[in-house]
N, C-alpha and C. Protein backbone atom coordinates (compact mmCIF):
# COMPACT_ATOMS: atom_id res chain seq x y z
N UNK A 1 94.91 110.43 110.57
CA UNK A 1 93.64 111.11 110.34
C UNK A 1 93.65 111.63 108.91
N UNK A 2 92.33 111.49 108.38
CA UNK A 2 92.77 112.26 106.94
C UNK A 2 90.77 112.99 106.69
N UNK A 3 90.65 113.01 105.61
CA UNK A 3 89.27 113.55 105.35
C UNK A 3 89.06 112.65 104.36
N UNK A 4 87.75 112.98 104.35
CA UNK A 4 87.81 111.49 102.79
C UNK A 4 86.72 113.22 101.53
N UNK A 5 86.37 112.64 100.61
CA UNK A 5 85.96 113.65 99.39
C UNK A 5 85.17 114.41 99.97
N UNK A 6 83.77 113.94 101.09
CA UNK A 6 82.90 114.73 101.51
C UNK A 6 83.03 115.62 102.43
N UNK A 7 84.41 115.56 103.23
CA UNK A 7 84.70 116.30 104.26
C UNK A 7 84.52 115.34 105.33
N UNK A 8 84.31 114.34 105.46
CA UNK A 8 84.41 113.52 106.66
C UNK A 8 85.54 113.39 107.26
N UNK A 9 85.59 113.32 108.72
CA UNK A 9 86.78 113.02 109.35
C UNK A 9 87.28 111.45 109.13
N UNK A 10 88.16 110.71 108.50
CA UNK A 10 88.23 109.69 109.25
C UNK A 10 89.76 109.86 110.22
N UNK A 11 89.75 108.26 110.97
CA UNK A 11 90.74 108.47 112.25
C UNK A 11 91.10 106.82 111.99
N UNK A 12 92.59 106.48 111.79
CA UNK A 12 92.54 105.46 111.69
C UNK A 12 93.49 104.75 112.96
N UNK A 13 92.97 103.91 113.69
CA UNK A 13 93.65 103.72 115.29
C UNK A 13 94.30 102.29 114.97
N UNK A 14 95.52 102.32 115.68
CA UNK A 14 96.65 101.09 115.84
C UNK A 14 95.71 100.56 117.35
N UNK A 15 95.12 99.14 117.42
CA UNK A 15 94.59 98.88 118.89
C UNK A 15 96.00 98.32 118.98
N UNK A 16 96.26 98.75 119.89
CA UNK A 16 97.84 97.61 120.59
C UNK A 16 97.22 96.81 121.58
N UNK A 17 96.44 96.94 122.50
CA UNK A 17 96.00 96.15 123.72
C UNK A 17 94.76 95.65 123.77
N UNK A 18 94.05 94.62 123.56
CA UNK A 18 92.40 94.68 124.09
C UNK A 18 91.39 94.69 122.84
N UNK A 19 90.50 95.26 122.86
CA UNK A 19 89.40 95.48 121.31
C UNK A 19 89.35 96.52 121.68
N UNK A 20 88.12 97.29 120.40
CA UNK A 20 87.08 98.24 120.21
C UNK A 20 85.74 97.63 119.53
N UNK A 21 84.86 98.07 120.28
CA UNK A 21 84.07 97.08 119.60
C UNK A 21 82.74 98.73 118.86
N UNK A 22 81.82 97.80 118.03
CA UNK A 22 80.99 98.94 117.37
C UNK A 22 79.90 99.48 118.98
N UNK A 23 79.43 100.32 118.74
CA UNK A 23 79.02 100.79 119.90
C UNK A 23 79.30 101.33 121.76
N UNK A 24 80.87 101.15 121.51
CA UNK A 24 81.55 101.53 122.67
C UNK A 24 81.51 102.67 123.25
N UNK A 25 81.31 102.74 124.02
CA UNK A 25 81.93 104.19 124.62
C UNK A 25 83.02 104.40 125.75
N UNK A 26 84.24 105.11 124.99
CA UNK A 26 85.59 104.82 125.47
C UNK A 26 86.15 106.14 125.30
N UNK A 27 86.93 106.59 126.52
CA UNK A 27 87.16 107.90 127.14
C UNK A 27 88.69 108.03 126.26
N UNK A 28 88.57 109.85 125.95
CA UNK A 28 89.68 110.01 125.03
C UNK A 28 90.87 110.31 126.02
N UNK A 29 92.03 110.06 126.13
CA UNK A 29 93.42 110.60 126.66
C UNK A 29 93.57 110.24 128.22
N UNK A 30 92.61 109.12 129.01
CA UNK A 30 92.11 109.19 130.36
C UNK A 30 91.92 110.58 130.96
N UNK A 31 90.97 111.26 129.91
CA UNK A 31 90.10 112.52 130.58
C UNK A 31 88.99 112.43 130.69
N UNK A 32 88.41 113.39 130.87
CA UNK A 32 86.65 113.26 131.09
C UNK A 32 86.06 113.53 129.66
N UNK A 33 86.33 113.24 128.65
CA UNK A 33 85.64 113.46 127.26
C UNK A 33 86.00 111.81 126.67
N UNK A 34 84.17 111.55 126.78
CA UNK A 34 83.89 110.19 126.01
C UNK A 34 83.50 110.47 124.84
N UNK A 35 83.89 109.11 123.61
CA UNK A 35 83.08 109.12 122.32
C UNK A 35 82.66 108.09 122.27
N UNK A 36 81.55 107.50 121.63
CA UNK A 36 80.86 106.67 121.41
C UNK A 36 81.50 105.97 119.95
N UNK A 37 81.58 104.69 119.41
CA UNK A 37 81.95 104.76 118.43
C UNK A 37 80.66 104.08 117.45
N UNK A 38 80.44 104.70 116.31
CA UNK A 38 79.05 104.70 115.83
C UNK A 38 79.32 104.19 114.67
N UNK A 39 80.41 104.11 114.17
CA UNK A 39 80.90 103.01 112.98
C UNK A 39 82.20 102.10 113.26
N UNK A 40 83.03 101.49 112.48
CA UNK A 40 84.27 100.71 112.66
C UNK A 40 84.30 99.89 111.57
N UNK A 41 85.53 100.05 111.03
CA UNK A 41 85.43 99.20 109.96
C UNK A 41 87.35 98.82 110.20
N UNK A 42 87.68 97.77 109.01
CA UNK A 42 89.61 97.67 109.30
C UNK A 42 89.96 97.12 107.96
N UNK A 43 90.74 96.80 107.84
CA UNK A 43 91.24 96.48 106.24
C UNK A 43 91.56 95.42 106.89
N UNK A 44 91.21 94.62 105.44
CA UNK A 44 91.09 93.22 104.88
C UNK A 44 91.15 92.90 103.78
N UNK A 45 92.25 91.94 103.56
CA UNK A 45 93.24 91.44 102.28
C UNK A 45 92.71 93.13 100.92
N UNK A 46 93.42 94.10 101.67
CA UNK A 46 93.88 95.54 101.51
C UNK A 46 92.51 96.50 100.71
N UNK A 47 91.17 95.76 101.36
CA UNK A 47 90.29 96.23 101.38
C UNK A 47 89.18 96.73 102.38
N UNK A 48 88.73 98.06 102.50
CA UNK A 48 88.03 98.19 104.33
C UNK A 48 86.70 97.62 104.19
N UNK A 49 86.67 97.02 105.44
CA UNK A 49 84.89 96.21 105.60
C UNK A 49 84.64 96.61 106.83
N UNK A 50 83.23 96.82 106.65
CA UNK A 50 82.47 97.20 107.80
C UNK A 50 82.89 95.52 109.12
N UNK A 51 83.25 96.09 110.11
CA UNK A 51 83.12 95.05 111.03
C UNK A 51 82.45 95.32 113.08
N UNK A 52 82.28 94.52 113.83
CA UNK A 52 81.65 94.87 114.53
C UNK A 52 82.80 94.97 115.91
N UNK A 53 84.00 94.08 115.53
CA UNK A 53 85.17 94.27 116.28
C UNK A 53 86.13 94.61 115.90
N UNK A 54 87.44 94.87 116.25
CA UNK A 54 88.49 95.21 116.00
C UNK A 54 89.21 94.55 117.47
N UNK A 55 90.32 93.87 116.73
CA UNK A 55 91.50 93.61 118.39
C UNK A 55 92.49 93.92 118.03
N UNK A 56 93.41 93.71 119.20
CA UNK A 56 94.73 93.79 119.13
C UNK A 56 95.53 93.62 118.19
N UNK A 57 96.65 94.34 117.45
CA UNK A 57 97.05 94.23 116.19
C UNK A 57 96.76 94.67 114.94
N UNK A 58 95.60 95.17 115.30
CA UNK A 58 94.76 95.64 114.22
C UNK A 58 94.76 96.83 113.59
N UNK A 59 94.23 97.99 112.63
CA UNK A 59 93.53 98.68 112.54
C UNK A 59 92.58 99.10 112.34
N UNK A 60 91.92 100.13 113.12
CA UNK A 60 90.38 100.49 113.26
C UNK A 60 90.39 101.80 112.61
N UNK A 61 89.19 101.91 111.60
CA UNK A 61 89.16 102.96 111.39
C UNK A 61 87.64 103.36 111.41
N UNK A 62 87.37 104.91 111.89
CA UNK A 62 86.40 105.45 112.85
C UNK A 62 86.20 106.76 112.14
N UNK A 63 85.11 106.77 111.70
CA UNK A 63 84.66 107.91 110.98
C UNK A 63 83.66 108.94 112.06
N UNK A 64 84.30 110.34 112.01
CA UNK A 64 83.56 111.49 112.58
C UNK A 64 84.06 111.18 113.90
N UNK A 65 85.07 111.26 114.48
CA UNK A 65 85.59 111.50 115.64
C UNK A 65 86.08 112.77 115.58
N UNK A 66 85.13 113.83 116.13
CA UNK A 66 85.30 115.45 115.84
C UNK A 66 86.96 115.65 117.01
N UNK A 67 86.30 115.17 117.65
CA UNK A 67 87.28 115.43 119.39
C UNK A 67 88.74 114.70 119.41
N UNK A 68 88.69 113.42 118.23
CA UNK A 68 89.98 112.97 118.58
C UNK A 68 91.45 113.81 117.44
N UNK A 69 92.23 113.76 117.48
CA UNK A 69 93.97 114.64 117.32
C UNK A 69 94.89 113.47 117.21
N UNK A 70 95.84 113.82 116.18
CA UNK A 70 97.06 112.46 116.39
C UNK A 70 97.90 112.90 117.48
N UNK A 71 98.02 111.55 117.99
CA UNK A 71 98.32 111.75 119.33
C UNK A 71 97.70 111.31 120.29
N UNK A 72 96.31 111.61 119.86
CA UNK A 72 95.36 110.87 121.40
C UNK A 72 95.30 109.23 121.04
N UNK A 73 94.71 108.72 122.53
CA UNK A 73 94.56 107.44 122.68
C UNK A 73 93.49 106.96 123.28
N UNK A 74 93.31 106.12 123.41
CA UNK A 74 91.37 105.70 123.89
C UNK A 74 92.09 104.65 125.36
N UNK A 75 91.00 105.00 126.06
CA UNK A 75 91.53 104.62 127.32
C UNK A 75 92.78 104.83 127.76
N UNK A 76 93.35 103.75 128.48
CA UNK A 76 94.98 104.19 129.11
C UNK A 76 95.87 104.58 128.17
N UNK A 77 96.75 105.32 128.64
CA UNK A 77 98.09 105.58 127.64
C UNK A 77 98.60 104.45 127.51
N UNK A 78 98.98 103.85 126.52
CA UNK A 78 99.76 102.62 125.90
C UNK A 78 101.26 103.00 126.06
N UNK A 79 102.16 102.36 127.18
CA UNK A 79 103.58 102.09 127.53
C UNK A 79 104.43 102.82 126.35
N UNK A 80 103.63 102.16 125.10
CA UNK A 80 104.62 101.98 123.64
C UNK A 80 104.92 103.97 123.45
N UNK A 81 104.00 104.45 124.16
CA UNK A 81 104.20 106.20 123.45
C UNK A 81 104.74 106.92 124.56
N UNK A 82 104.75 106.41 125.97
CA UNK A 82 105.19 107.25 127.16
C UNK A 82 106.16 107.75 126.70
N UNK A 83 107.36 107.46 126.23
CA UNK A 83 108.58 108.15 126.56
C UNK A 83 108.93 108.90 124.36
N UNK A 84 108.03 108.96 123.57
CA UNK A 84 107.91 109.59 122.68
C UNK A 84 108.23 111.24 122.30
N UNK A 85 109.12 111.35 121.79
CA UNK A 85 109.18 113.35 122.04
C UNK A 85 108.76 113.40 120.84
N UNK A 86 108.40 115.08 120.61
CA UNK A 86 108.12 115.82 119.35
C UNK A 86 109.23 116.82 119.08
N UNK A 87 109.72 116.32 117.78
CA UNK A 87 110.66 117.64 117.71
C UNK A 87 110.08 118.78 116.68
N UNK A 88 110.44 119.84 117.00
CA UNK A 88 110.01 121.12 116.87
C UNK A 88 110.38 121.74 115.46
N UNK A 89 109.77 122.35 114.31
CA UNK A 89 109.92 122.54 112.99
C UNK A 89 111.54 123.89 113.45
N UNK A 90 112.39 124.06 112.51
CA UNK A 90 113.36 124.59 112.63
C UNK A 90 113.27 125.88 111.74
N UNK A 91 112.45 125.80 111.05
CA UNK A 91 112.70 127.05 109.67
C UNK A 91 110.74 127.86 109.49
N UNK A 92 110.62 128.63 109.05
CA UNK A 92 108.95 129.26 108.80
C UNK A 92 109.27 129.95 107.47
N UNK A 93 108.46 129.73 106.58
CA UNK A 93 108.33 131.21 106.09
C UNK A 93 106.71 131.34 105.42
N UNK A 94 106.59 132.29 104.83
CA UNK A 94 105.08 133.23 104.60
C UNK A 94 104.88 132.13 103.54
N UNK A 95 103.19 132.39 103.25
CA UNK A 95 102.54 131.75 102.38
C UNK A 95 101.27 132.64 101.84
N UNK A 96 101.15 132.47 100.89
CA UNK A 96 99.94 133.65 100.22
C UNK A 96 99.88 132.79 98.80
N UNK A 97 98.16 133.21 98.72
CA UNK A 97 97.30 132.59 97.82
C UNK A 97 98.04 133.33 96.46
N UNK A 98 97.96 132.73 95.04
CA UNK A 98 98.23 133.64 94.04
C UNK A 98 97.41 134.30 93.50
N UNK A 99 95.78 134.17 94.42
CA UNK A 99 95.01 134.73 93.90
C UNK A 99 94.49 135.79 95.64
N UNK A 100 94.79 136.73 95.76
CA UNK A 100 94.77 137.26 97.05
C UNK A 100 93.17 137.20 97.60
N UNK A 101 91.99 137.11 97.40
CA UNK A 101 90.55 136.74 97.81
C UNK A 101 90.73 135.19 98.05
N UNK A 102 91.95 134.07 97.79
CA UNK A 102 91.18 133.08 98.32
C UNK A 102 92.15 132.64 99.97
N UNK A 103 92.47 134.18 100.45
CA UNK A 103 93.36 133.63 101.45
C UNK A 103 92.21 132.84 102.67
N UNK A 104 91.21 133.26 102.39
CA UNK A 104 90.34 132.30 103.78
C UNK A 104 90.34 130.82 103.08
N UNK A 105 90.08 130.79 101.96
CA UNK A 105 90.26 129.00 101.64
C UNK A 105 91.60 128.44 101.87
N UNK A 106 92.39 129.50 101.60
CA UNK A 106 93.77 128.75 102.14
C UNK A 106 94.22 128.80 103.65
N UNK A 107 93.85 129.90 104.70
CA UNK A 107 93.27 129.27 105.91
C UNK A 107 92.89 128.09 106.31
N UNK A 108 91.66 127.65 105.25
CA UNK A 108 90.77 126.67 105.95
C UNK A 108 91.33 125.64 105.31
N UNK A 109 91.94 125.52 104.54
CA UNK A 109 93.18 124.09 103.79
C UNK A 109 93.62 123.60 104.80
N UNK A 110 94.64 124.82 105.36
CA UNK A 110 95.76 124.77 106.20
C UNK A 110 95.41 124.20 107.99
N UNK A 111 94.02 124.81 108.20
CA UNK A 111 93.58 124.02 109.39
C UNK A 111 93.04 122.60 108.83
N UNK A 112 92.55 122.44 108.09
CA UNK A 112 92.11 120.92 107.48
C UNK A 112 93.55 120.00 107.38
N UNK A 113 94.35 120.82 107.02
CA UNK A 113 95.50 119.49 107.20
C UNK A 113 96.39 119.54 108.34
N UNK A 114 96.25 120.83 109.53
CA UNK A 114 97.08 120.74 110.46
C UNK A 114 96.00 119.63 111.66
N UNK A 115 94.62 119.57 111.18
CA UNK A 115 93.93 118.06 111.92
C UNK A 115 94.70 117.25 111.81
N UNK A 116 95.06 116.60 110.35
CA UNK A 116 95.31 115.14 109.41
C UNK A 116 97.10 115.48 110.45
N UNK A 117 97.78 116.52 110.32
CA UNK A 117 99.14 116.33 110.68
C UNK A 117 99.32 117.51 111.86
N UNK A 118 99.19 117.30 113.22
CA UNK A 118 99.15 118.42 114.14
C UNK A 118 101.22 118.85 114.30
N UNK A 119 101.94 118.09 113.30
CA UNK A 119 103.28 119.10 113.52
C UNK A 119 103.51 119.84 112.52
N UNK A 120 102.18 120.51 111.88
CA UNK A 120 102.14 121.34 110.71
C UNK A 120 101.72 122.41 111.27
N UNK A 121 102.34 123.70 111.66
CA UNK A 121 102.32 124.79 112.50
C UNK A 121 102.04 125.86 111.74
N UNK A 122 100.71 126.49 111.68
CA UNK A 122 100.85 127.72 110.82
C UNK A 122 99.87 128.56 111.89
N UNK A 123 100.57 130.13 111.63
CA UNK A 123 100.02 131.10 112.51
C UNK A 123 99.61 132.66 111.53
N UNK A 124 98.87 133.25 111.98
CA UNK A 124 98.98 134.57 111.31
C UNK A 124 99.74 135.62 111.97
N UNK A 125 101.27 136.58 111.38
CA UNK A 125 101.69 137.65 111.96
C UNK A 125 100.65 138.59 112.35
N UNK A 126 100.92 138.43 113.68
CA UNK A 126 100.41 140.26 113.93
C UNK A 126 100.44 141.27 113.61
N UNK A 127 101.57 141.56 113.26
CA UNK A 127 102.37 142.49 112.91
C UNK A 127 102.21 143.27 111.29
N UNK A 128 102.61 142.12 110.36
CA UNK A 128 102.52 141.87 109.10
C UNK A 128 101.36 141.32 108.21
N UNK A 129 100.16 140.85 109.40
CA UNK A 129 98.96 140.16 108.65
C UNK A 129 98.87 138.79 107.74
N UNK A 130 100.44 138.07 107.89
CA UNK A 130 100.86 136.75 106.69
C UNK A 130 100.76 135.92 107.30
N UNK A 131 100.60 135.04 106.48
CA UNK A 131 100.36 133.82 107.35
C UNK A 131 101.36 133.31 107.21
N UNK A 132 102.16 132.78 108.09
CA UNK A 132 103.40 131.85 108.64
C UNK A 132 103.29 130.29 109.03
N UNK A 133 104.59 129.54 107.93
CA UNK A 133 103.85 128.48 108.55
C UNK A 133 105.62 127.82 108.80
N UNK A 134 105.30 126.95 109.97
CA UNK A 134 106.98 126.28 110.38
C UNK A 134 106.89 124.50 109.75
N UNK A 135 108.28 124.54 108.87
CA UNK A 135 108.54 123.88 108.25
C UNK A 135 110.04 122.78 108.76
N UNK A 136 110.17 121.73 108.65
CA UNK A 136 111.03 120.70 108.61
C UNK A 136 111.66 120.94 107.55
N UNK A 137 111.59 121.26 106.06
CA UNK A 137 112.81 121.43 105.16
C UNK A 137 111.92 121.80 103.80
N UNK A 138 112.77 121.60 102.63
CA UNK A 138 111.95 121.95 101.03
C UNK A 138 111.29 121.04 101.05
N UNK A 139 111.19 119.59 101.52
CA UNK A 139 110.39 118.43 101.03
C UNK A 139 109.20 118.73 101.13
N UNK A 140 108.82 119.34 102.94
CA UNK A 140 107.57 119.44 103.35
C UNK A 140 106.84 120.45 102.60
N UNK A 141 107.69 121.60 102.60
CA UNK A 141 107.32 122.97 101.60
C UNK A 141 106.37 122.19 100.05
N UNK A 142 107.39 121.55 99.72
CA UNK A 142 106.80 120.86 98.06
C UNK A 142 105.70 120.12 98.00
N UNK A 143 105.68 119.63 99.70
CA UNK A 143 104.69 119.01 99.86
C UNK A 143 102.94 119.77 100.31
N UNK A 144 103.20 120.39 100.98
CA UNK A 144 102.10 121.34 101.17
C UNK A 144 101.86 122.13 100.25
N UNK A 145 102.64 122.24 99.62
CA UNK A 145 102.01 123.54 97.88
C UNK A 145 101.16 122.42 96.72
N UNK A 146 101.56 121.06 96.87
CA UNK A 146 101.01 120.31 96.17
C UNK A 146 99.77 119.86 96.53
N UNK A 147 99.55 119.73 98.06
CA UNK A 147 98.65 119.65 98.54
C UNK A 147 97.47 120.25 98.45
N UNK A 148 97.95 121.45 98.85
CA UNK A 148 96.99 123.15 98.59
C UNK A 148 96.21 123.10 97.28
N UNK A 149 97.39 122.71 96.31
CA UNK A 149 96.89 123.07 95.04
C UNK A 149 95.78 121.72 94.02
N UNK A 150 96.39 120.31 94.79
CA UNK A 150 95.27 119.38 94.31
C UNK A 150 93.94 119.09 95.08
N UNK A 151 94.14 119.12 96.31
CA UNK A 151 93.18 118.78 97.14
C UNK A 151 92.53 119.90 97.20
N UNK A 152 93.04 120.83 97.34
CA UNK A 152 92.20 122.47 97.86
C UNK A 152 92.01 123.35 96.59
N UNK A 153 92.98 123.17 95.64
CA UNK A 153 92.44 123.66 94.57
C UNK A 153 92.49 125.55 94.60
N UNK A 154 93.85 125.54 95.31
CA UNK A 154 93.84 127.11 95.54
C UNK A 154 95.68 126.82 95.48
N UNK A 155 96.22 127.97 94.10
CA UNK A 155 97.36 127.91 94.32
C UNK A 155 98.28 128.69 95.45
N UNK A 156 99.44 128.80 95.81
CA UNK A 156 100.13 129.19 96.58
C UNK A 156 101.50 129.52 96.20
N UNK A 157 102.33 130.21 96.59
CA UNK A 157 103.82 130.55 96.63
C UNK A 157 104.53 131.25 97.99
N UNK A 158 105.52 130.28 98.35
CA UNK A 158 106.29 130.56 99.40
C UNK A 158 107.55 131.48 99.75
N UNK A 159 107.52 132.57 100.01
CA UNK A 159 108.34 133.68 100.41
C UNK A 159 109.68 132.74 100.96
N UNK A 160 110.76 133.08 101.34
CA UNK A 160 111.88 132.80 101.28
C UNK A 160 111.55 132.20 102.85
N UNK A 161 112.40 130.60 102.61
CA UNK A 161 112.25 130.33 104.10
C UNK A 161 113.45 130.84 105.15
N UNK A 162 113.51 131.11 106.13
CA UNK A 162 114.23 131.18 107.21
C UNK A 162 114.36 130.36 108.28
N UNK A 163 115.60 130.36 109.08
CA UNK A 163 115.93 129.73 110.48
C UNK A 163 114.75 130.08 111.40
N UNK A 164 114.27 129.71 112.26
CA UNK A 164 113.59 130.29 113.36
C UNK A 164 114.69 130.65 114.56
N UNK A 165 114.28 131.68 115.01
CA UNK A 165 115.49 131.70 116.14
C UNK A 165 114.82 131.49 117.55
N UNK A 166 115.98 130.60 118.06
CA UNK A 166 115.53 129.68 119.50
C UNK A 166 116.93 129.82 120.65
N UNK A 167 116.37 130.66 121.42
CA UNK A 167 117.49 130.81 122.65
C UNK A 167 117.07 129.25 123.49
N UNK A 168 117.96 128.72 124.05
CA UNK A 168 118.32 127.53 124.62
C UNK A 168 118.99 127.92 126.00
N UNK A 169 118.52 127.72 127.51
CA UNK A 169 119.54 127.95 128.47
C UNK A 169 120.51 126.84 128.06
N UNK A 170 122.26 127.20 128.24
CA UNK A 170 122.74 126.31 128.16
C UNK A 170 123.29 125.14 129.79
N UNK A 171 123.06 125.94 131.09
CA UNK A 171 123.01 125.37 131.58
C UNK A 171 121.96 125.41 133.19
N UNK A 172 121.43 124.83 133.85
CA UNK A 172 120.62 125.25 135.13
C UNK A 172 121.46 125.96 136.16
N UNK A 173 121.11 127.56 136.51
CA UNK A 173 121.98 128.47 137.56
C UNK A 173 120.95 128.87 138.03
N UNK A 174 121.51 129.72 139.30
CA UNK A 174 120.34 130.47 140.83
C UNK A 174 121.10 131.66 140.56
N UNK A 175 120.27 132.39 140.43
CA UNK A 175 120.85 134.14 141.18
C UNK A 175 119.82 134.73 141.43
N UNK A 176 119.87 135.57 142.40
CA UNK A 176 119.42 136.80 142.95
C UNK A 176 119.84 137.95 142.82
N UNK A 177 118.77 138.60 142.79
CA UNK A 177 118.94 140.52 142.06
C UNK A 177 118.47 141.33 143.24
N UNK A 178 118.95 141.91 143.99
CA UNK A 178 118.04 142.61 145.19
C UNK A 178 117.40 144.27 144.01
N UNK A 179 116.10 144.09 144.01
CA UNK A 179 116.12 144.75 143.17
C UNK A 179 115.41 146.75 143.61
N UNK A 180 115.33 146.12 145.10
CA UNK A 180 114.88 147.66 145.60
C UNK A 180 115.90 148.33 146.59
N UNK A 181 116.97 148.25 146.19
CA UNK A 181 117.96 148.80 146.97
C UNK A 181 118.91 148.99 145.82
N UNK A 182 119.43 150.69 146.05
CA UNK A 182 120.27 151.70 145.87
C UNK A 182 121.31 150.96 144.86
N UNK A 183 121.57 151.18 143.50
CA UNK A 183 121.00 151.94 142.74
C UNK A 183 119.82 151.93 142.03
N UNK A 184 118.99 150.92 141.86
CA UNK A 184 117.53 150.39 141.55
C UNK A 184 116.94 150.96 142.32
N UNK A 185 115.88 151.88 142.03
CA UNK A 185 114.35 152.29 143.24
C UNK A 185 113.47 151.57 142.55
N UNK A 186 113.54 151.18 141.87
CA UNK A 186 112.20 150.46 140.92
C UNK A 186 111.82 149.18 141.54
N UNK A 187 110.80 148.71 141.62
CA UNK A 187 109.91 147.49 142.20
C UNK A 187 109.41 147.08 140.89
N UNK A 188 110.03 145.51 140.38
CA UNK A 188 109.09 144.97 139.45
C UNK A 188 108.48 143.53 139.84
């Protein structure tokens, strides 16, 4: 998924099975939310042309699909992603505008590219009011400040990153606590 200059969504889909054709209407994730597809176009000898099909092998790419996320799939789940994991960013740290009035544009950066890449995790502390974002390593870091700053046009600087800390059971156990009998009176 990316945006193109005007703010358009585009969505660019791997068909593995079957077509898409222009005018379809084909259900997102086998849930109850259909989209219609109202354009389609695919690259050809490494240029995109409007076309009226797309098959197997291909790529389709589909402008203004508000509803679709990487990750989703049109009709059935495709075999090829069932058994796919996500692994989880390991490190966070703060992010702030260098100009402190443009922290809502850098908000709205940061949701604009956690569309294009949904394992780009950023939250605001409660606590502290900063915005936090969880990172895979310096690459990604270098990569999102460059981002921020060409595409969005709002600079940034990153506070010191840290570990995230993650308790792990290390193994599956049963116990029981009788918890209203002598010395406990408490009921939770």
């Amino acid at each position: 998924i990316e945006h193109d200059p005007k703010g358009h969504k585009r969505s660019f889909l791997k068909i593995i099975d079957g077509s898409l054709r222009l005018r379809d209407v084909v259900r997102i994730n086998d849930s109850e939310k259909f989209i219609k597809i109202k354009n389609l176009k695919t690259i050809y000898q490494g240029r995109e042309i409007n076309v009226d099909e797309v098959g197997a092998s291909d790529i389709a790419i589909v402008k203004d699909m508000e509803d679709f996320r990487i990750g989703d799939y049109l009709g059935a789940k495709p075999c090829l992603i069932q058994g796919l994991s996500h692994q989880h960013p390991a490190l966070k740290s703060s992010v702030r505008p260098d100009k402190p009035e443009e922290r809502s544009k850098v908000i709205s950066a940061l949701n604009t590219l956690w569309i294009e890449d949904p394992s780009l995790s950023f939250s605001i502390n409660s606590y502290s009011d900063e915005l936090e974002i969880s990172l895979y390593g310096l690459t990604q870091k270098e990569i999102i400040q460059t981002l921020l700053e060409e595409r969005f046009s709002v600079k940034v600087h990153f506070d010191e990153i840290k570990t995230i800390y993650k308790e792990r059971p290390v193994k599956k156990v049963n116990k029981i606590i009788q918890i209203e009998v002598p010395p406990n009176p408490y009921w939770a």
